[in-house]
Protein backbone atom coordinates (compact mmCIF):
# COMPACT_ATOMS: atom_id res chain seq x y z
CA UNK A 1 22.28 -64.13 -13.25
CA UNK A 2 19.90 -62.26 -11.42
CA UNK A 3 19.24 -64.93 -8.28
CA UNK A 4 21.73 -64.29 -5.40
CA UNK A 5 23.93 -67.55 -5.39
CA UNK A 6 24.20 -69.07 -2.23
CA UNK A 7 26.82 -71.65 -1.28
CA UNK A 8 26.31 -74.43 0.80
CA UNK A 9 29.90 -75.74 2.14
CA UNK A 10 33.02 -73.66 2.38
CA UNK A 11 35.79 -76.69 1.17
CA UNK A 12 37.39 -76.33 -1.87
CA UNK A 13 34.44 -76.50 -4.23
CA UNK A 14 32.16 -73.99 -2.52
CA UNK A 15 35.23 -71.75 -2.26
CA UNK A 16 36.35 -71.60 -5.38
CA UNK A 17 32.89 -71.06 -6.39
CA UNK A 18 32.48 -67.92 -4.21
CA UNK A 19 36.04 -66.48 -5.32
CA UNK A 20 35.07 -66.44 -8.60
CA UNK A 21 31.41 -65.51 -8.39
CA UNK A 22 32.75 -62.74 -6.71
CA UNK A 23 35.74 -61.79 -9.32
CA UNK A 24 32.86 -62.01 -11.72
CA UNK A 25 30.85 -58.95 -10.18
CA UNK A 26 28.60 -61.03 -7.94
CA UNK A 27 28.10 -60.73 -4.25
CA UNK A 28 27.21 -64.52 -3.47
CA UNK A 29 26.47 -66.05 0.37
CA UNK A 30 28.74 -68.68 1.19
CA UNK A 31 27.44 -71.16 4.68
CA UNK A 32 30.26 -72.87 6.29
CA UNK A 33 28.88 -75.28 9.71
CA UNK A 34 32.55 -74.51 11.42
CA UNK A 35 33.41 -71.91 12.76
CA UNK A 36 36.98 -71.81 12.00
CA UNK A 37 39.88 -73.39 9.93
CA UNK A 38 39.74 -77.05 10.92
CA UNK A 39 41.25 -80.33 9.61
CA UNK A 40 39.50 -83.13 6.92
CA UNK A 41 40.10 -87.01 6.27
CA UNK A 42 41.87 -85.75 2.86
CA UNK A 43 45.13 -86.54 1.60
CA UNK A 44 46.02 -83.36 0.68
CA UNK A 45 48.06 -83.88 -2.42
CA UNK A 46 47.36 -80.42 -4.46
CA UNK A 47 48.00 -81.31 -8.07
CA UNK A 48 49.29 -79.19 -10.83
CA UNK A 49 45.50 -78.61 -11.89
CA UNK A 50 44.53 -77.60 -8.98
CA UNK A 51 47.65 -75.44 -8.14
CA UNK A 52 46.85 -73.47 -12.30
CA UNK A 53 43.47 -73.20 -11.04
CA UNK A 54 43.73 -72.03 -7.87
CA UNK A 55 46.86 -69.11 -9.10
CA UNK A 56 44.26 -68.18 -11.75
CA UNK A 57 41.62 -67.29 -8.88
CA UNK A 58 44.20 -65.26 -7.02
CA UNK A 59 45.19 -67.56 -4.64
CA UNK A 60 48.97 -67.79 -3.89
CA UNK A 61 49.73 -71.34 -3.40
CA UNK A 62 53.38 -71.03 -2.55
CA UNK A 63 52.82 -68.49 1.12
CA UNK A 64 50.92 -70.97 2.08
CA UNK A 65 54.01 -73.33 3.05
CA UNK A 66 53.50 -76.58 1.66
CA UNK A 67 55.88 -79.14 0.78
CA UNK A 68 56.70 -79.93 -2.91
CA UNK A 69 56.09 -83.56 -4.27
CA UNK A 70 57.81 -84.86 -7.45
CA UNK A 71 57.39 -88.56 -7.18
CA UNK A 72 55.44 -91.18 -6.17
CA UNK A 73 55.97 -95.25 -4.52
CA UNK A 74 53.74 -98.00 -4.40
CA UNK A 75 53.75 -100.58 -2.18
CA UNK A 76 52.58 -103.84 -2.26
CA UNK A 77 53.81 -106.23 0.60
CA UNK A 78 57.94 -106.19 -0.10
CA UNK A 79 57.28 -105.08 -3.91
CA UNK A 80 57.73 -101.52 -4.43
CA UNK A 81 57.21 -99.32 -8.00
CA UNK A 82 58.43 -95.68 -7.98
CA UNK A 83 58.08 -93.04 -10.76
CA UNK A 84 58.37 -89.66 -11.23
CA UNK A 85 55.13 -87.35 -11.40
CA UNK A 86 54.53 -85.71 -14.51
CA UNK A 87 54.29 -82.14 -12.37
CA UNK A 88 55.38 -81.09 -9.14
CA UNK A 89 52.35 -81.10 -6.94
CA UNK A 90 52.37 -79.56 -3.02
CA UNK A 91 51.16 -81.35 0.40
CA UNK A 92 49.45 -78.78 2.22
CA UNK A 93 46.72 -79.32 4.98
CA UNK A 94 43.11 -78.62 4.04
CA UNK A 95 42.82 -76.31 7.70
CA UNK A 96 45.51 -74.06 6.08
CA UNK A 97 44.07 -73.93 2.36
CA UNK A 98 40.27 -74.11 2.60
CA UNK A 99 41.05 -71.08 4.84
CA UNK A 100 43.01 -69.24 2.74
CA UNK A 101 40.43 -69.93 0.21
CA UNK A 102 37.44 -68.67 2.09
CA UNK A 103 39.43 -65.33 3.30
CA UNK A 104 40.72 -64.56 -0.71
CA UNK A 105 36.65 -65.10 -1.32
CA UNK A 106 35.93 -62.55 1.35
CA UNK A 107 38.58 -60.24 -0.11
CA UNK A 108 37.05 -60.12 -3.43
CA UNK A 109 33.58 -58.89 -2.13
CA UNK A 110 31.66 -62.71 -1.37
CA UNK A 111 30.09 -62.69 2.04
CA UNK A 112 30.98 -65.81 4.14
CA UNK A 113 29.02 -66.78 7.11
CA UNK A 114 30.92 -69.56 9.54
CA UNK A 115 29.22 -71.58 11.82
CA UNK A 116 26.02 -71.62 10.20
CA UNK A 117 24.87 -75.24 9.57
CA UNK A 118 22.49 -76.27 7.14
CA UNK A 119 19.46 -78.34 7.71
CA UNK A 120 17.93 -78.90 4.69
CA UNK A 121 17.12 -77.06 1.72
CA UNK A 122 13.62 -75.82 0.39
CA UNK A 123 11.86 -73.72 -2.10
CA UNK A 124 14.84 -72.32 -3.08
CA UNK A 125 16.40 -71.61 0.68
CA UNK A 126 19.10 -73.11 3.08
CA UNK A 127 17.08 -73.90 6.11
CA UNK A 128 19.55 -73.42 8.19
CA UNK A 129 20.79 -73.28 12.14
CA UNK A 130 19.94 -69.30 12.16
CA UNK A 131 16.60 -69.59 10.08
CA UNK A 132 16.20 -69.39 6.26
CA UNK A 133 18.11 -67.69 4.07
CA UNK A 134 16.51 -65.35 1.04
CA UNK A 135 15.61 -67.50 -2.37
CA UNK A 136 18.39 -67.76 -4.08
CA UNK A 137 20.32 -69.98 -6.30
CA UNK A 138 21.18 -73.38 -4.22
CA UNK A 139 24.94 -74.65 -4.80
CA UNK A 140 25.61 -77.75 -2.81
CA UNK A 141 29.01 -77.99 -2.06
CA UNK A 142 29.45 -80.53 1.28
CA UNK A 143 31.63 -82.48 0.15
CA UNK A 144 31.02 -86.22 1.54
CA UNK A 145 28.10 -84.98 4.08
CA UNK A 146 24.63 -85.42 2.68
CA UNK A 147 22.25 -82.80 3.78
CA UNK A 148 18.52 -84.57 4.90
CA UNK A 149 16.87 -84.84 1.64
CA UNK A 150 19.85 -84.60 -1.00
CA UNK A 151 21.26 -88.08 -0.52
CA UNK A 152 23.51 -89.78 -3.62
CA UNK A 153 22.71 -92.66 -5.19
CA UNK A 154 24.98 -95.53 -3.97
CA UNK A 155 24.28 -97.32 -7.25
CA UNK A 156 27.82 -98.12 -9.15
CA UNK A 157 29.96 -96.95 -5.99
CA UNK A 158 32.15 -98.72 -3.95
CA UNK A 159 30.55 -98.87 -0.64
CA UNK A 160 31.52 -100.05 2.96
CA UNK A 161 34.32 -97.59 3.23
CA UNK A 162 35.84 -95.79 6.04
CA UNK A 163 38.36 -92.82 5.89
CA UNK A 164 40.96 -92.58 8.91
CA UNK A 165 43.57 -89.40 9.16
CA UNK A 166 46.68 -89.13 11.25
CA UNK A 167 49.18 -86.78 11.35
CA UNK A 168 52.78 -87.42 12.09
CA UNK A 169 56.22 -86.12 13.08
CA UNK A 170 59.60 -88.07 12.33
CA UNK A 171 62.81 -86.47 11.02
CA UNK A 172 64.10 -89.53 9.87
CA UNK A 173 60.91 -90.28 7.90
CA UNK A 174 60.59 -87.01 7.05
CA UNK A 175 63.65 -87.00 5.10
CA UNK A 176 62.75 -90.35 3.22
CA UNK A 177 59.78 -89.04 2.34
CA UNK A 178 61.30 -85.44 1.25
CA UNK A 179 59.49 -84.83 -2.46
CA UNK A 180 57.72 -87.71 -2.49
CA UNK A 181 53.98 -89.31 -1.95
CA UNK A 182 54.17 -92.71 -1.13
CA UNK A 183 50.96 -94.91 -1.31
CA UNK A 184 51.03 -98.89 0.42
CA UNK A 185 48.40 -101.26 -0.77
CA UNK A 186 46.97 -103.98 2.08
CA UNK A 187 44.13 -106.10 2.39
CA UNK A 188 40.86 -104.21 1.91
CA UNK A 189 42.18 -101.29 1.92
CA UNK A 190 45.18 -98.47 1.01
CA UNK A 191 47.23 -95.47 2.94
CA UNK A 192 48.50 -92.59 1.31
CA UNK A 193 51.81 -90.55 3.53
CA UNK A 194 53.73 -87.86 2.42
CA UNK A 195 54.76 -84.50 3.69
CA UNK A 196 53.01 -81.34 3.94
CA UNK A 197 53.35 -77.83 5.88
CA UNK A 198 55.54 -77.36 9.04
CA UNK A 199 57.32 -80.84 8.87
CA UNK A 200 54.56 -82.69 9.46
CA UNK A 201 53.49 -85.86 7.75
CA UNK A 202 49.94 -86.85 7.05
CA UNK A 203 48.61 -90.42 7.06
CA UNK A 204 45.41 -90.84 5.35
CA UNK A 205 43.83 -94.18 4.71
CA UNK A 206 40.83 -95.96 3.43
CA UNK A 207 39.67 -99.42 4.83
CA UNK A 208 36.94 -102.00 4.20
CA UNK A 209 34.12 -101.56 7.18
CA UNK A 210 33.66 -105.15 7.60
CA UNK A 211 37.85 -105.96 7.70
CA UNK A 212 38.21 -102.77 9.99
CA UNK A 213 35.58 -104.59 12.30
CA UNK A 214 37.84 -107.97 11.99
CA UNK A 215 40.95 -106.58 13.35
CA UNK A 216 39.00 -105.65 16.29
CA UNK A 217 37.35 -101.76 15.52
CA UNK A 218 39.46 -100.01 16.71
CA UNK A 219 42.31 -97.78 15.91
CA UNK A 220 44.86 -99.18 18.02
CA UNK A 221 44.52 -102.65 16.56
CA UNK A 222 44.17 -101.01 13.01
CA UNK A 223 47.47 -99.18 13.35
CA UNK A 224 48.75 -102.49 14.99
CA UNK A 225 48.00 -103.69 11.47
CA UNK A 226 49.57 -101.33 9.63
CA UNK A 227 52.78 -101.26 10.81
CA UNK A 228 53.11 -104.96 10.03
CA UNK A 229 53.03 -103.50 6.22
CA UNK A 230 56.75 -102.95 4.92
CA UNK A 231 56.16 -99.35 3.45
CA UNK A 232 54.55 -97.94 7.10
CA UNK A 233 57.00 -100.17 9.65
CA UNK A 234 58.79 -96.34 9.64
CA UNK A 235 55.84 -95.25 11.23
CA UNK A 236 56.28 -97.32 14.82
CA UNK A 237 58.85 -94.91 15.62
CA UNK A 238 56.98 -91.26 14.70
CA UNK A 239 55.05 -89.39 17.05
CA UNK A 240 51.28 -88.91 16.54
CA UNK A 241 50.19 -85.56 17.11
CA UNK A 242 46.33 -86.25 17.34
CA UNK A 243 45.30 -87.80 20.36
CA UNK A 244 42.49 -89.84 17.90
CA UNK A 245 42.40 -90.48 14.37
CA UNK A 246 39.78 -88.09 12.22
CA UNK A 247 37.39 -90.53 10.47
CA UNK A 248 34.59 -90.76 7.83
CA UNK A 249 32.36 -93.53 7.02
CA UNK A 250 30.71 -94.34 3.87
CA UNK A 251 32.74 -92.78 0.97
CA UNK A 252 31.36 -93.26 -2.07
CA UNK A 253 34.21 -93.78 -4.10
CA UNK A 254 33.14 -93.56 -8.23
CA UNK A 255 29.88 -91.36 -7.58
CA UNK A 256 29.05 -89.28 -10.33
CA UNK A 257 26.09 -87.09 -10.28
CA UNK A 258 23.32 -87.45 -13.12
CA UNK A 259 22.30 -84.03 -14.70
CA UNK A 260 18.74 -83.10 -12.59
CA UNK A 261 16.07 -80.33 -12.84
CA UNK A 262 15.85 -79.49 -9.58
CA UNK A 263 17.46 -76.32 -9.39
CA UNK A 264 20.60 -77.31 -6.84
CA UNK A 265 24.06 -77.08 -8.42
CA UNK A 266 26.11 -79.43 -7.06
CA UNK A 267 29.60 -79.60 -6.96
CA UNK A 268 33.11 -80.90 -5.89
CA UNK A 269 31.86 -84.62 -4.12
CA UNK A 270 28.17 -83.51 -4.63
CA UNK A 271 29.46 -83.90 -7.89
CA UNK A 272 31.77 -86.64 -8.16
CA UNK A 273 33.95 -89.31 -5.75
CA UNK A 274 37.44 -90.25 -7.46
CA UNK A 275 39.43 -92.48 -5.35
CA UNK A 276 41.66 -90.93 -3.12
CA UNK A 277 44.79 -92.96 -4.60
CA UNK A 278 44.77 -91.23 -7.75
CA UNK A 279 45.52 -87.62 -6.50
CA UNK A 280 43.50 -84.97 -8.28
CA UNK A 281 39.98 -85.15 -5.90
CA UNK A 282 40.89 -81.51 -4.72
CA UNK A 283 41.57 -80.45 -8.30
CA UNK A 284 38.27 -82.04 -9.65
CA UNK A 285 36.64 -79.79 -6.34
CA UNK A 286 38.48 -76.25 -7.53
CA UNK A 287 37.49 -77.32 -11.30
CA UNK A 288 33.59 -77.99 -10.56
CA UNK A 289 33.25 -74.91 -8.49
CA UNK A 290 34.98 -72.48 -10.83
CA UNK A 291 33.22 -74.15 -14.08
CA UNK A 292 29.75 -73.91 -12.00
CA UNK A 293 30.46 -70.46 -11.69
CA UNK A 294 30.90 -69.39 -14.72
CA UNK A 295 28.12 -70.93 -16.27
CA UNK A 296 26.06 -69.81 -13.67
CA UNK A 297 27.35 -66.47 -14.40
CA UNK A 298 26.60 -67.19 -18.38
CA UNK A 299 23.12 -68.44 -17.60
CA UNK A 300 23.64 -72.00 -17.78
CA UNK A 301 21.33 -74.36 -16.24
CA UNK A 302 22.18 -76.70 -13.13
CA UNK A 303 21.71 -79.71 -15.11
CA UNK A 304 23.88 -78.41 -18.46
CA UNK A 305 26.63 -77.54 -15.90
CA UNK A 306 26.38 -81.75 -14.16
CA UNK A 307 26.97 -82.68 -17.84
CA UNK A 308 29.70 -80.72 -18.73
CA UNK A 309 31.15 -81.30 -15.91
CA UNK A 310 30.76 -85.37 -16.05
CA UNK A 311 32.52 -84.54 -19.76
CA UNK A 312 35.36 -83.56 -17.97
CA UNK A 313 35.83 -85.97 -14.93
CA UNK A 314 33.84 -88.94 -15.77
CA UNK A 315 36.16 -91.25 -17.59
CA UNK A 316 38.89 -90.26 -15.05
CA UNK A 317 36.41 -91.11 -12.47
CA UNK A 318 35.36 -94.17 -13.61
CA UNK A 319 39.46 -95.57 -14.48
CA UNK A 320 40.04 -94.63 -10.89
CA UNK A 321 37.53 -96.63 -9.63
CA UNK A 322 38.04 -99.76 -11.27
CA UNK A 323 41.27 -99.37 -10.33
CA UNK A 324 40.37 -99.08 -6.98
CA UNK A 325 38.64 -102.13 -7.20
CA UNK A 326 41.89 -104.05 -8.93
CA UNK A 327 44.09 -103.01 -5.86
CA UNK A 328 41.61 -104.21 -3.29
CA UNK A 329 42.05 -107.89 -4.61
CA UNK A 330 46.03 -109.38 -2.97
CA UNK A 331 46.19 -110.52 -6.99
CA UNK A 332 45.59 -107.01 -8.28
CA UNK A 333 48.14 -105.26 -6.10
CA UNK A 334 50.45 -107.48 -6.90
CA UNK A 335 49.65 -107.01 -10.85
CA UNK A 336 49.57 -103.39 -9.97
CA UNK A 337 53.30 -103.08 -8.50
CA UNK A 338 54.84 -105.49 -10.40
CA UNK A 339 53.67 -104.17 -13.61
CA UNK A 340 54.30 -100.37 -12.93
CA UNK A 341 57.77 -101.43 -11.13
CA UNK A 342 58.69 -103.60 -15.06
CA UNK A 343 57.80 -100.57 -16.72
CA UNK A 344 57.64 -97.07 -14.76
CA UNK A 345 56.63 -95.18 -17.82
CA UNK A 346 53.36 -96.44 -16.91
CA UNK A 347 52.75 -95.16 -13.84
CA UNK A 348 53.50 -91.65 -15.28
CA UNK A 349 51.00 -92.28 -18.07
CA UNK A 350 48.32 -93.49 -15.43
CA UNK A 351 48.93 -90.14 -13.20
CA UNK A 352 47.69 -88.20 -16.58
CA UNK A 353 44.88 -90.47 -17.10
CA UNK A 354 42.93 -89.89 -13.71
CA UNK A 355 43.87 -86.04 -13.99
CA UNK A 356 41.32 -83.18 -15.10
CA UNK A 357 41.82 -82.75 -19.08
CA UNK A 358 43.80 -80.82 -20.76
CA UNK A 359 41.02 -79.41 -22.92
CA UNK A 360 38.69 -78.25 -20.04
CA UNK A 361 41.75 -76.91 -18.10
CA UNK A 362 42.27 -74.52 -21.40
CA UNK A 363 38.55 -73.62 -21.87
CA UNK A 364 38.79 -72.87 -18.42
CA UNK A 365 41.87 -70.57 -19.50
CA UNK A 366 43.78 -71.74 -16.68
């Protein structure tokens, strides 16, 4: 690797990228638009992948505060399904570990540069809100921002989406939901709640546009909604500690990225969309960056790394989706719960499914 590598996006993807670029011997440029540690629409379940990943980049997961999760609930209507994860994963906020990330980076010799948005890219350089950078090696790493020019290919995705964030406080609720994730299926759409750092609780949902637009657009008469679900009632009586919902529009839930020749890496949802549901988004994002960067390091092109990489989250990718699709039908959820409720074995056996592999865990030696 003789290119400088520079980094486009300091979440979880470019981070890990630049930690271990940097472990590696490298010096690489990592642009991040904010200025400082800040909240995302994310759910902010840290799986067992992404924990081994993460430790094996020198991160230490367990000063950062988070709460531990050993089970999951569905909900569908009054039909419920609950099973114990195959791992204990943690709920911590992405302000607190995208932070930590991008400060262990800095610590191992990678140079970070906040508040610097990027433009566009070109000829090799981030054209970017403080002028060009030097040629370099391009990794995108945005997450679900397209920069002008780089846009993903809707085909095969599930479009129309919209991500809304909330977080709560409630010590009753807090103590149902002690060591647990619990996810409620509704028309056109799905919520995720469960703990994570400083007893808070974090709300993340995704909704149809059009069926956000019939309950009148706003978030008032979506949360209205809501709480006429059994499995988020509980959440009438806990205090919001946002003044507004964070949002995102257009996820594209089931992208995966075709190998290209253009010389841009691109990595964690530059890469590939799983739906939120299924839990192991941010380990798919710590796996792509640290993969890119060692074949980077190794000489590997952009396009053999979008390969390997759709070896080892495509199928997981693609179960996730059509599963998302299942759930958004009032049929499907009800399959859904009442299946996994008969037989909770299942729902175990479905967590490993959607999860990074085994195999490319242990190539990665992590």
């Amino acid at each position: 690797m003789t290119a400088r590598a520079i980094i486009i996006g300091g979440g979880l993807a470019g981070g890990a990228a630049a930690a271990r670029l940097a472990a590696l011997g490298a010096r690489p440029l990592l642009l991040e638009r904010e200025a400082a540690a800040h909240d995302k629409v994310c759910g902010e379940f840290l799986s067992i992948e992404a924990t081994r990943h993460l430790t094996a980049l020198g991160l230490d997961i367990a000063r950062l505060g988070g709460a531990p999760i050993g089970e999951v609930v569905l909900h569908a209507g009054r039909r419920s399904a609950r099973a114990a994860l195959p791992f204990v994963a943690t709920g911590v906020t992405r302000r607190r570990l995208d932070a930590a990330l991008l400060d262990h980076a800095e610590s191992l010799g990678a140079e970070v540069r906040r508040g610097v948005g990027v433009r566009h890219l070109g000829e090799g350089r981030a054209v970017t809100t403080q002028g060009d950078t030097d040629a370099g090696t391009l990794l995108l790493a945005t997450g679900k921002h397209d920069l002008r020019g780089e846009g993903r290919d809707p085909a095969g995705t599930i479009q129309g989406l919209i991500g809304f964030k909330m977080f709560f406080r409630s010590p009753s609720l807090a103590r149902r939901l002690a060591g647990r994730v619990e996810v409620t299926g509704f028309a056109h759409g799905y919520a995720g709640l469960q703990p994570v750092e400083e007893d808070r609780l974090n709300l993340c949902l995704v909704i149809d546009r059009d069926h956000y637009r019939r309950l009148g657009g706003t978030w008032p008469s979506l949360f209205t909604a809501l709480l006429a679900e059994p499995g988020l009632a509980v959440l009438g009586n806990a205090e919001a500690l946002l003044d507004k919902p964070m949002a995102i529009a257009a996820i594209p839930y089931g992208y995966l990225a075709a190998p290209r020749d253009d010389g841009v890496w691109r990595l964690g949802d530059q890469a590939a969309v799983i739906p939120s549901f299924c839990g192991d988004g941010m380990a798919m994002a710590v796996h792509g960056g640290r993969l890119a960067a060692d074949m980077l390091a190794a000489g590997a092109t952009p396009a053999a790394f979008q390969t390997q990489l759709r070896r080892d989250v495509g199928r997981q990718v693609r179960l996730a989706t059509r599963l998302q699709r299942l759930a958004g039908t009032s049929l499907g959820r009800f399959a859904l719960v009442a299946g996994l409720g008969a037989v909770p074995a299942a729902l175990t056996l479905l967590a490993r499914w959607t999860r990074v592999e085994p195999a490319a865990l242990a190539r990665a030696a992590v």
